[in-house]
PDB file of N, CA and C in Angstrom:
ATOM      1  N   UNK A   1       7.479  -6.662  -0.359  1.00  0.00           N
ATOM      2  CA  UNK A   1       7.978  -7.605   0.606  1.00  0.00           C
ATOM      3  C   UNK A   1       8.316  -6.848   1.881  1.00  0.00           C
ATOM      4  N   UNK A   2       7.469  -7.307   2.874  1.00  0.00           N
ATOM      5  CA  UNK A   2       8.049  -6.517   4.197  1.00  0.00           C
ATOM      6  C   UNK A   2       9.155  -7.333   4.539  1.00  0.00           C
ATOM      7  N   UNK A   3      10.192  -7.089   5.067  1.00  0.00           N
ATOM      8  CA  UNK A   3      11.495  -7.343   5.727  1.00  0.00           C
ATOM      9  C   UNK A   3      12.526  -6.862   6.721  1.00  0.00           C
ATOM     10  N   UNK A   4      13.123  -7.336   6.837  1.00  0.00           N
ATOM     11  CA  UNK A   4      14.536  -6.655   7.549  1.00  0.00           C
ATOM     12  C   UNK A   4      15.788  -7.046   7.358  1.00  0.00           C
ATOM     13  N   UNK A   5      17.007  -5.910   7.431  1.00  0.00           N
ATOM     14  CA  UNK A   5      17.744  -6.155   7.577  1.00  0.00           C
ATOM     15  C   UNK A   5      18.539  -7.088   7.732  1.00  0.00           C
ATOM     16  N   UNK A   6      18.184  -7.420   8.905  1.00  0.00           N
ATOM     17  CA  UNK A   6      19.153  -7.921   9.723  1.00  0.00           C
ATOM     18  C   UNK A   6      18.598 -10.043   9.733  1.00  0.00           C
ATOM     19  N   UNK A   7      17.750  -9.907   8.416  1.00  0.00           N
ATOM     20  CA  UNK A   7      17.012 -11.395   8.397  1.00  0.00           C
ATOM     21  C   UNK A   7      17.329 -12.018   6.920  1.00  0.00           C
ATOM     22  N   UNK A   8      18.667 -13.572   7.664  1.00  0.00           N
ATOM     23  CA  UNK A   8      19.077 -13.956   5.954  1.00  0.00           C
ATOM     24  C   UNK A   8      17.817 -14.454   5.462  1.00  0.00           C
ATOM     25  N   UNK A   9      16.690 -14.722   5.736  1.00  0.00           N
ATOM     26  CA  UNK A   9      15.651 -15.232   4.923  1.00  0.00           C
ATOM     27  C   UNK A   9      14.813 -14.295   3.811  1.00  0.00           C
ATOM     28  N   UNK A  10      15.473 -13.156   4.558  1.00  0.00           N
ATOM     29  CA  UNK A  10      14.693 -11.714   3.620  1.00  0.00           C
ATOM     30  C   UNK A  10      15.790 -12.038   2.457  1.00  0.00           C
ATOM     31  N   UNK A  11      17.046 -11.974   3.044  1.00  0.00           N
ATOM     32  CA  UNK A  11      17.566 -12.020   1.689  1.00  0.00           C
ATOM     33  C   UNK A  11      18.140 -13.001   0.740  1.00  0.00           C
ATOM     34  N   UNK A  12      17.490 -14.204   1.036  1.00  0.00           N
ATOM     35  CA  UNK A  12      17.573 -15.347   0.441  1.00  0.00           C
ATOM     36  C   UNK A  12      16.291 -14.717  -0.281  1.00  0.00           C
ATOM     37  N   UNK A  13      14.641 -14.367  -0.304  1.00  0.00           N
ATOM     38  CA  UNK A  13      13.509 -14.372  -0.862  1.00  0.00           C
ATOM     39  C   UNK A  13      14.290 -13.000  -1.993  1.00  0.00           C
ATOM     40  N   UNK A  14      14.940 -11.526  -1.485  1.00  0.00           N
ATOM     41  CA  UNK A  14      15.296 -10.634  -2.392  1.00  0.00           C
ATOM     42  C   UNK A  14      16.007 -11.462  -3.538  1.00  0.00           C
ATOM     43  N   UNK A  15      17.042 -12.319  -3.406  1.00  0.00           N
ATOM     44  CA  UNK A  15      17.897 -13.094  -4.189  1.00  0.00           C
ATOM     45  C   UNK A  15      17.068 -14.060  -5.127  1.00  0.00           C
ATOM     46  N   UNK A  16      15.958 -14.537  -4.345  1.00  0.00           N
ATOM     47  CA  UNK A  16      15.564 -15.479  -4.942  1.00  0.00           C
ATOM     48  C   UNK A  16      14.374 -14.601  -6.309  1.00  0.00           C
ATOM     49  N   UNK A  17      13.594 -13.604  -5.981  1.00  0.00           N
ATOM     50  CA  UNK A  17      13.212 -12.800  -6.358  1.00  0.00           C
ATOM     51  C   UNK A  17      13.732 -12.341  -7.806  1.00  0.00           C
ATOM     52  N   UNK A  18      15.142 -11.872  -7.256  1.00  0.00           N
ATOM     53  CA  UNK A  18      15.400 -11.178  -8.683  1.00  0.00           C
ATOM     54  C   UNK A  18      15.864 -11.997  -9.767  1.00  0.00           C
ATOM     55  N   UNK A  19      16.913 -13.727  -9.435  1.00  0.00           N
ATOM     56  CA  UNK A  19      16.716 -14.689 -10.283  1.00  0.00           C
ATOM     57  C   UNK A  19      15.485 -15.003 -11.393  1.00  0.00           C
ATOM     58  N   UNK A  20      14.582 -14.712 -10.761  1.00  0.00           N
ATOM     59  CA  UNK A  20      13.087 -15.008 -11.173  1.00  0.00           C
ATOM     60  C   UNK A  20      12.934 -13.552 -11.955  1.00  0.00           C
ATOM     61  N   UNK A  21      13.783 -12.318 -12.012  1.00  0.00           N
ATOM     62  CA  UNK A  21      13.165 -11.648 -12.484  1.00  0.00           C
ATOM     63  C   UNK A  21      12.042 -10.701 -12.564  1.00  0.00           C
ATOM     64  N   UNK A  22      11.166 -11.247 -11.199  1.00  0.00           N
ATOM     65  CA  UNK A  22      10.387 -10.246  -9.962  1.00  0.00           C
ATOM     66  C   UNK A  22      11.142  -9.131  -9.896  1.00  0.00           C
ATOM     67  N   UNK A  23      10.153  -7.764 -10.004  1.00  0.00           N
ATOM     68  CA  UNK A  23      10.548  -6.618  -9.643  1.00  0.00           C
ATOM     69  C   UNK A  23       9.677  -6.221  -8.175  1.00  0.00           C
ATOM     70  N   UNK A  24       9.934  -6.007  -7.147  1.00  0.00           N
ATOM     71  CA  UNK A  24       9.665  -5.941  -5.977  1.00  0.00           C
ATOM     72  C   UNK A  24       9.687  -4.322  -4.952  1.00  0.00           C
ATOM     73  N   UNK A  25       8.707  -3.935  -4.430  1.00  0.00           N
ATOM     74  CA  UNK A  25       9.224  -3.177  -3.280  1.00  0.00           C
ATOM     75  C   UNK A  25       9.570  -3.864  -1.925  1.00  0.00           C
ATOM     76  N   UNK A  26      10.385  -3.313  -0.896  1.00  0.00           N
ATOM     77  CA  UNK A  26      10.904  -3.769   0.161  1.00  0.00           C
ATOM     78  C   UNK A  26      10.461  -2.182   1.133  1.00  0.00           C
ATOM     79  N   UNK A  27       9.802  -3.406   1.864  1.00  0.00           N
ATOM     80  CA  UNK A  27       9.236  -2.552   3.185  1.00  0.00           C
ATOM     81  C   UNK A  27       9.844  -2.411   4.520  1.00  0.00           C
ATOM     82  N   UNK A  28      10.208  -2.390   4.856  1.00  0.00           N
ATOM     83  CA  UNK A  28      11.754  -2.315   6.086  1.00  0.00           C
ATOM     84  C   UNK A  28      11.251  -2.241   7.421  1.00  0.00           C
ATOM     85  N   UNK A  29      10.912  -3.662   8.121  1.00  0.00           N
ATOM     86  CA  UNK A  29      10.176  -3.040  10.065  1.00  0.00           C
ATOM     87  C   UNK A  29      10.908  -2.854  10.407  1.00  0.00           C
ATOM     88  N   UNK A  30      12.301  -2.562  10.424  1.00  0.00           N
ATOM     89  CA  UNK A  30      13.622  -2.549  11.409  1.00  0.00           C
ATOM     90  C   UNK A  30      12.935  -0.981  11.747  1.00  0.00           C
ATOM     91  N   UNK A  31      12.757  -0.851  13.017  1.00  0.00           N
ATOM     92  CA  UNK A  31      12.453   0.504  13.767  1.00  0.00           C
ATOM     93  C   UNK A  31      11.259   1.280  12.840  1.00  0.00           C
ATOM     94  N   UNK A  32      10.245   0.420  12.281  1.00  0.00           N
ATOM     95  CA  UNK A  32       8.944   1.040  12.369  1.00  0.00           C
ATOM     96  C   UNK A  32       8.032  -0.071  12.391  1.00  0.00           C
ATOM     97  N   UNK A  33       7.350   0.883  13.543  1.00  0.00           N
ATOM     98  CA  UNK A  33       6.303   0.303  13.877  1.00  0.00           C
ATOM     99  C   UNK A  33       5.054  -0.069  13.217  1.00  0.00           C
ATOM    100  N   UNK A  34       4.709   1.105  12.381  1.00  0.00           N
ATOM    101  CA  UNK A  34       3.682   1.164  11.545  1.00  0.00           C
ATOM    102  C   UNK A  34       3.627   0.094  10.315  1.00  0.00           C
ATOM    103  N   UNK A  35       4.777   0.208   9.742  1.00  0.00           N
ATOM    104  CA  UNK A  35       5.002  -1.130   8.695  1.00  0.00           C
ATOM    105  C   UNK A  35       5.064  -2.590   9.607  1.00  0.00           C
ATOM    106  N   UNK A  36       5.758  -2.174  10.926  1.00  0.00           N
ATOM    107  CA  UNK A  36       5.319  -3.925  11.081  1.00  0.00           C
ATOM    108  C   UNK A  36       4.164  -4.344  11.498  1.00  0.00           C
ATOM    109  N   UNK A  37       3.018  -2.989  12.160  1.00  0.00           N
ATOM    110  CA  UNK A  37       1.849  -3.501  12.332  1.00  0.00           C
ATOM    111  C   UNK A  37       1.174  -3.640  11.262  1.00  0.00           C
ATOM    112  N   UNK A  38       1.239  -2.939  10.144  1.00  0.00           N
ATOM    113  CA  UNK A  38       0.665  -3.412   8.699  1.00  0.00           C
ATOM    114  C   UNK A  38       1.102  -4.634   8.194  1.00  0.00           C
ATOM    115  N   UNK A  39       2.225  -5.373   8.302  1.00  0.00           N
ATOM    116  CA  UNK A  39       2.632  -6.352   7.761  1.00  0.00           C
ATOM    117  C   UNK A  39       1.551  -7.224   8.721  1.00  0.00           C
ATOM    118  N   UNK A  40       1.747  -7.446  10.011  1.00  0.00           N
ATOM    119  CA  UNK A  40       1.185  -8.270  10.803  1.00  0.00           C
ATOM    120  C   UNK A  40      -0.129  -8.552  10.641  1.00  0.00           C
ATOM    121  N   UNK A  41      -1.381  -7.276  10.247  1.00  0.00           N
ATOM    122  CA  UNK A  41      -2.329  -7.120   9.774  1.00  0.00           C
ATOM    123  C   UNK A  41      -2.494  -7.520   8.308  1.00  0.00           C
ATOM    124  N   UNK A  42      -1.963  -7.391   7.448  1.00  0.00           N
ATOM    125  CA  UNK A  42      -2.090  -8.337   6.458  1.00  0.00           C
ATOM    126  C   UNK A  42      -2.260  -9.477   6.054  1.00  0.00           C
ATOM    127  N   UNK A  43      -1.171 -10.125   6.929  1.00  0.00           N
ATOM    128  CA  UNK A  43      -0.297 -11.341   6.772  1.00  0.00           C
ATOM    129  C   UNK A  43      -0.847 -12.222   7.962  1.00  0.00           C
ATOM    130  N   UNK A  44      -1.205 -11.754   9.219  1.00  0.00           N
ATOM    131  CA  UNK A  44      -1.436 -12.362  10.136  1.00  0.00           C
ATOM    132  C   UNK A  44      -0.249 -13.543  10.439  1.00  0.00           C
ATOM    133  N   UNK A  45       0.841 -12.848  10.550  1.00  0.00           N
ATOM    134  CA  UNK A  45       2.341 -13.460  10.983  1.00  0.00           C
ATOM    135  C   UNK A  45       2.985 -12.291  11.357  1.00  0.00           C
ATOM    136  N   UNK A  46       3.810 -12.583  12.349  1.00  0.00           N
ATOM    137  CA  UNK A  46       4.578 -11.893  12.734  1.00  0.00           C
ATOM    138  C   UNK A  46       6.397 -11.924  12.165  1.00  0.00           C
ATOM    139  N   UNK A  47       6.564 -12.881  11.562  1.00  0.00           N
ATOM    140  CA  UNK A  47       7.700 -12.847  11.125  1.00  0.00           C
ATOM    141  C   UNK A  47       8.092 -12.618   9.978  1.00  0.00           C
ATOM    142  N   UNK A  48       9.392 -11.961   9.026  1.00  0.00           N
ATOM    143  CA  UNK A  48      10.017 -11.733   8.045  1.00  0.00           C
ATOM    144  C   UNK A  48      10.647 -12.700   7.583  1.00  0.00           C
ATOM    145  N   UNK A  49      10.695 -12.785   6.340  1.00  0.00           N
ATOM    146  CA  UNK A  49       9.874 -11.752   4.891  1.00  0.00           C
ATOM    147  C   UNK A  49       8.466 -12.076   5.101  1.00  0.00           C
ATOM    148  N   UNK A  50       7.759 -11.229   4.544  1.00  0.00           N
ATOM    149  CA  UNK A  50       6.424 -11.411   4.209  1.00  0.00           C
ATOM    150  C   UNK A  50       6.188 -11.053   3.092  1.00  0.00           C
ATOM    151  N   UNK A  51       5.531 -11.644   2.029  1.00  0.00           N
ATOM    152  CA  UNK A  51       6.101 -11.165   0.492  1.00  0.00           C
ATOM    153  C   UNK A  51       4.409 -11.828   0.275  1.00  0.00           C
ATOM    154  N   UNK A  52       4.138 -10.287  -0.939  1.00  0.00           N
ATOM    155  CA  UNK A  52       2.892 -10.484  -1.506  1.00  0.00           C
ATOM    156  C   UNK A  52       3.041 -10.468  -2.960  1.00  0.00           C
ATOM    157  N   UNK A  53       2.155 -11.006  -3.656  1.00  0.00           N
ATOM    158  CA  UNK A  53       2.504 -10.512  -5.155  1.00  0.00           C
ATOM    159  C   UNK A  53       1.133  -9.848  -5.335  1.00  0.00           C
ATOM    160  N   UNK A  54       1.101  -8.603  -5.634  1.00  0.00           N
ATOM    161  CA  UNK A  54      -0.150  -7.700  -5.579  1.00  0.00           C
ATOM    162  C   UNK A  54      -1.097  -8.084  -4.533  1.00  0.00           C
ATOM    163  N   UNK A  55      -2.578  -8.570  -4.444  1.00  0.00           N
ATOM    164  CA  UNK A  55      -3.032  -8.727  -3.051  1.00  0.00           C
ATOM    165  C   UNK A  55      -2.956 -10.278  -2.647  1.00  0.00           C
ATOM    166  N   UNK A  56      -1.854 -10.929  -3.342  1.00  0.00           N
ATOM    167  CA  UNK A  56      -1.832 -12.596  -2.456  1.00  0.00           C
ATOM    168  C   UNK A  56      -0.955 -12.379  -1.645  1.00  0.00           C
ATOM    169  N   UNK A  57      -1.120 -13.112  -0.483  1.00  0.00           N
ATOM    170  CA  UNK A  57      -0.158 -13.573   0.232  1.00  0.00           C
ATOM    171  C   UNK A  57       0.352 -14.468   0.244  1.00  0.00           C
ATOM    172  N   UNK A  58       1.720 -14.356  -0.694  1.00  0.00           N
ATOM    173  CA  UNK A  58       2.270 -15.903  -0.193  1.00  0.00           C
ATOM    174  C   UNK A  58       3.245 -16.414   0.794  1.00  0.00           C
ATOM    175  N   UNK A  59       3.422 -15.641   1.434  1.00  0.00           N
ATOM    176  CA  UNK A  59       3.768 -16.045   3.017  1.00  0.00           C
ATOM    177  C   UNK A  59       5.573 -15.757   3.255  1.00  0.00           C
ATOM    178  N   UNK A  60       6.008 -16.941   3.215  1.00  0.00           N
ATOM    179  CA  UNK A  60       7.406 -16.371   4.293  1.00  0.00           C
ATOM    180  C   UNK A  60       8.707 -16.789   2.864  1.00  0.00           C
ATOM    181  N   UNK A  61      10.331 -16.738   3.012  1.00  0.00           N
ATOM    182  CA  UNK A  61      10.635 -17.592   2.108  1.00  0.00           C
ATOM    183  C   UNK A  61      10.528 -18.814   1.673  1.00  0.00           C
ATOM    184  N   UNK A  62      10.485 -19.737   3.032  1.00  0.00           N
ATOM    185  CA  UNK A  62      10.014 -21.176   2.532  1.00  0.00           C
ATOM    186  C   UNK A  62       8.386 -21.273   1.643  1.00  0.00           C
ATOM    187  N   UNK A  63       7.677 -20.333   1.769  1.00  0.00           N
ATOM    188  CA  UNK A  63       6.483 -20.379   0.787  1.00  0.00           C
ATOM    189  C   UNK A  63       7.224 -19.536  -0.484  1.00  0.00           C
ATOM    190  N   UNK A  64       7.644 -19.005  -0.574  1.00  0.00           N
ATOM    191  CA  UNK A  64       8.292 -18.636  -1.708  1.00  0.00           C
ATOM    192  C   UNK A  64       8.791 -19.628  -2.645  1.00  0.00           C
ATOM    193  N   UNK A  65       9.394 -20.031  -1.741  1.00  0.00           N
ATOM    194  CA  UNK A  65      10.659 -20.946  -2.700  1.00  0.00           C
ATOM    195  C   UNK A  65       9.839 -22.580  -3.083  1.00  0.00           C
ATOM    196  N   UNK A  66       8.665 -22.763  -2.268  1.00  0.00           N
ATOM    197  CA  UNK A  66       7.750 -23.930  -2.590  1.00  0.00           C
ATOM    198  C   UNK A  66       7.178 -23.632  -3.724  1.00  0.00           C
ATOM    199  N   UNK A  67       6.369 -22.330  -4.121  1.00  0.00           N
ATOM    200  CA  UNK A  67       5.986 -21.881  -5.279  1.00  0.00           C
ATOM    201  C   UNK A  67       6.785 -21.723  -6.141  1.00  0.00           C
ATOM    202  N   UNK A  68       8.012 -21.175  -5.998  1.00  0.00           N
ATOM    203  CA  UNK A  68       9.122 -21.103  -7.688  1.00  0.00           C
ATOM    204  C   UNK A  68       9.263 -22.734  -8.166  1.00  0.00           C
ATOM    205  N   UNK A  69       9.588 -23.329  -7.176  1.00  0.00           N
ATOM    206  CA  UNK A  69       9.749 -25.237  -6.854  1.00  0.00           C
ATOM    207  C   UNK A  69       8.620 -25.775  -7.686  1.00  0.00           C
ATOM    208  N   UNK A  70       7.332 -25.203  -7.220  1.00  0.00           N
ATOM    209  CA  UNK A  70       5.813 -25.902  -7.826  1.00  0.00           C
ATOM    210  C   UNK A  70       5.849 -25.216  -8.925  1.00  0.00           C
ATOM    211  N   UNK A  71       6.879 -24.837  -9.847  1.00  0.00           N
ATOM    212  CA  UNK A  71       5.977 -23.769 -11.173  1.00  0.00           C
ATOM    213  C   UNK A  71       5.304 -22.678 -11.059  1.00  0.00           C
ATOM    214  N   UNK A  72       4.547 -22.388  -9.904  1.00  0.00           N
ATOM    215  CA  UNK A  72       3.789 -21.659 -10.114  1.00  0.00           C
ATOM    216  C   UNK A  72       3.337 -20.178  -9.647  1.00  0.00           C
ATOM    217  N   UNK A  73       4.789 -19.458  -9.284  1.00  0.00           N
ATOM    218  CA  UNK A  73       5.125 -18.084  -9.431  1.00  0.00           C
ATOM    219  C   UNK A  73       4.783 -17.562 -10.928  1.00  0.00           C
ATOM    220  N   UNK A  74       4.909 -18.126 -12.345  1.00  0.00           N
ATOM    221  CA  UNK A  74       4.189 -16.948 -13.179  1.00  0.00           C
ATOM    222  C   UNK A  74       3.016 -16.786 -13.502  1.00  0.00           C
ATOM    223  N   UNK A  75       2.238 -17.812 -12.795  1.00  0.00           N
ATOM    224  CA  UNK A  75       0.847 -18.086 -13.580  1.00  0.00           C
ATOM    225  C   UNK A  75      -0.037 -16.470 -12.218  1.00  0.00           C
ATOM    226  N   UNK A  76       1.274 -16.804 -11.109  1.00  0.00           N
ATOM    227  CA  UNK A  76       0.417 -15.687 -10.226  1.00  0.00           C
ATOM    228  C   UNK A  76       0.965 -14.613 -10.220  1.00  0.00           C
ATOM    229  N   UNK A  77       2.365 -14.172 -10.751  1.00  0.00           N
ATOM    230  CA  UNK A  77       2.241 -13.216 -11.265  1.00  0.00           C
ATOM    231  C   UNK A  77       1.127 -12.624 -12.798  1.00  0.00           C
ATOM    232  N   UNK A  78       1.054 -13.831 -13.457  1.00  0.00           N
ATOM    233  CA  UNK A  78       0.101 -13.230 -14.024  1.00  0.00           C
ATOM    234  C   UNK A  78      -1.528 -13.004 -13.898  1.00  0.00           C
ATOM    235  N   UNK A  79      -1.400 -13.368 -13.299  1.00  0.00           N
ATOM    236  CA  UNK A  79      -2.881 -13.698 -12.200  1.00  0.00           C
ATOM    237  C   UNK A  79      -3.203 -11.715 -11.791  1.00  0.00           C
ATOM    238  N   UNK A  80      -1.777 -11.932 -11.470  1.00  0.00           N
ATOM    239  CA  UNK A  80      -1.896 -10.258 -10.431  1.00  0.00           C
ATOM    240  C   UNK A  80      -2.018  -9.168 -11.197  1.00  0.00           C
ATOM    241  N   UNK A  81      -1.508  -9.292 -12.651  1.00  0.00           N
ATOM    242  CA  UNK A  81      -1.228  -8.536 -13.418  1.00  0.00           C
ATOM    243  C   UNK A  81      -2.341  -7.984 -14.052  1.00  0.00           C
ATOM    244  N   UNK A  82      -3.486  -9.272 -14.469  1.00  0.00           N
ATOM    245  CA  UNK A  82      -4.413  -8.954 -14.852  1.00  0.00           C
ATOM    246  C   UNK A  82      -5.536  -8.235 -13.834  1.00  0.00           C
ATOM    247  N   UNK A  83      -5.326  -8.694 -12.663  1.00  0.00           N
ATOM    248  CA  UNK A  83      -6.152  -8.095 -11.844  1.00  0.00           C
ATOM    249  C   UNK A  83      -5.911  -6.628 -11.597  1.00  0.00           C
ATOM    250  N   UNK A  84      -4.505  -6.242 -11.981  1.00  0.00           N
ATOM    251  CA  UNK A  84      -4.049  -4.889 -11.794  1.00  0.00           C
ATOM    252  C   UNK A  84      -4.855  -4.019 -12.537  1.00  0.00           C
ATOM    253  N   UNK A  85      -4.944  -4.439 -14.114  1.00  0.00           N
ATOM    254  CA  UNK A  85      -5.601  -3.917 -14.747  1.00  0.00           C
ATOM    255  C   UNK A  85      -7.462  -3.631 -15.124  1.00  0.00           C
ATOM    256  N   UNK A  86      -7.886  -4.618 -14.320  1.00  0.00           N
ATOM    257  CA  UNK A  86      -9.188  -4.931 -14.248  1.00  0.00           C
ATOM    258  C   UNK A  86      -9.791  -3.342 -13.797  1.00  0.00           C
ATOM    259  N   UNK A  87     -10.721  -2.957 -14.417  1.00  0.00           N
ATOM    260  CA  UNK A  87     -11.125  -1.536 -13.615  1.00  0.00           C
ATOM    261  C   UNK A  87     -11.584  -2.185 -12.627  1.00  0.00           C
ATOM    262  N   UNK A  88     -12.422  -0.521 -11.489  1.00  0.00           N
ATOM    263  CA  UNK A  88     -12.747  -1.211 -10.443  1.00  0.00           C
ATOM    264  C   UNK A  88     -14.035  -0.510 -10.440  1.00  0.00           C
ATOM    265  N   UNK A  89     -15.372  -1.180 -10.160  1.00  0.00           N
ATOM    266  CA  UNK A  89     -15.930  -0.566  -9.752  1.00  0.00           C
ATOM    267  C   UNK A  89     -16.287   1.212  -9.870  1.00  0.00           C
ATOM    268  N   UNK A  90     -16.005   1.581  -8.926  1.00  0.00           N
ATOM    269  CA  UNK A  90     -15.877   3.088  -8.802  1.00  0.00           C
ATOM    270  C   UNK A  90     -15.540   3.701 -10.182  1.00  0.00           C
ATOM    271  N   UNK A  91     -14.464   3.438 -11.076  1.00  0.00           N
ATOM    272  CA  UNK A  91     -14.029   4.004 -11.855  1.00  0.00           C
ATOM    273  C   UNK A  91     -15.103   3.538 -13.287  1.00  0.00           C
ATOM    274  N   UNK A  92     -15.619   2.703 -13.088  1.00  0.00           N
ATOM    275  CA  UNK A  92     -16.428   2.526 -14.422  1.00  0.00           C
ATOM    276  C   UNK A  92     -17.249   3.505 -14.418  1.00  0.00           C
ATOM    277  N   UNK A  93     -18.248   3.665 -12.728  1.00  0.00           N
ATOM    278  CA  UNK A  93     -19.182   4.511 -12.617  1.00  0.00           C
ATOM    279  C   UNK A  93     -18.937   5.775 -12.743  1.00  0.00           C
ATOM    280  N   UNK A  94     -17.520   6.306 -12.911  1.00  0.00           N
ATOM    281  CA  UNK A  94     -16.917   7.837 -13.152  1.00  0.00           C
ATOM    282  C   UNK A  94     -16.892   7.716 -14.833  1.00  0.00           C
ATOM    283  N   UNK A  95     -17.278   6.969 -15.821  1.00  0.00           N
ATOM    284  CA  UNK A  95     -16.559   7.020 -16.856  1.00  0.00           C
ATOM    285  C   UNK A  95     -17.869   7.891 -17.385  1.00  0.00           C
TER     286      UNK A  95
END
């Protein structure tokens, strides 16, 4: 989750997050640049939180909290999970 500080919506999504039991990294733009141009490039938004679950984007807290609302935060965490594990390519051809 990219975020900041100084943004209650970051930490309404951290809160809401760990209820759910989500284990999360937190990416911090407060005074870097580089993470907020990566967030921006990802996400194609400029504003915090920006919260992915492995490579989805699901967008800001109000998309957060629409998905815990719709059910359907575990089906994409498990979605992600499996994809985590999926080889890739490259690595089959090394086997």
């Amino acid at each position: 989750m990219y975020l900041s500080a100084f943004c209650p919506y970051c930490h309404f999504a951290k809160r809401l997050l760990k209820q759910q039991g989500v284990q999360f990294i937190e990416l911090s733009v407060d005074f870097n640049a580089a993470a907020r141009d990566e967030m921006e490039l990802r996400s194609g938004r400029e504003t915090v939180p920006q919260i992915f679950i492995g490579q989805t984007h699901v967008g800001g807290y109000d998309d957060l909290s629409a998905l815990v609302g719709a059910g359907g935060l575990p089906g994409l965490l498990e979605k992600e999970r499996q994809n985590a594990e999926m080889p890739t390519q490259t690595s089959l051809e090394n086997d």
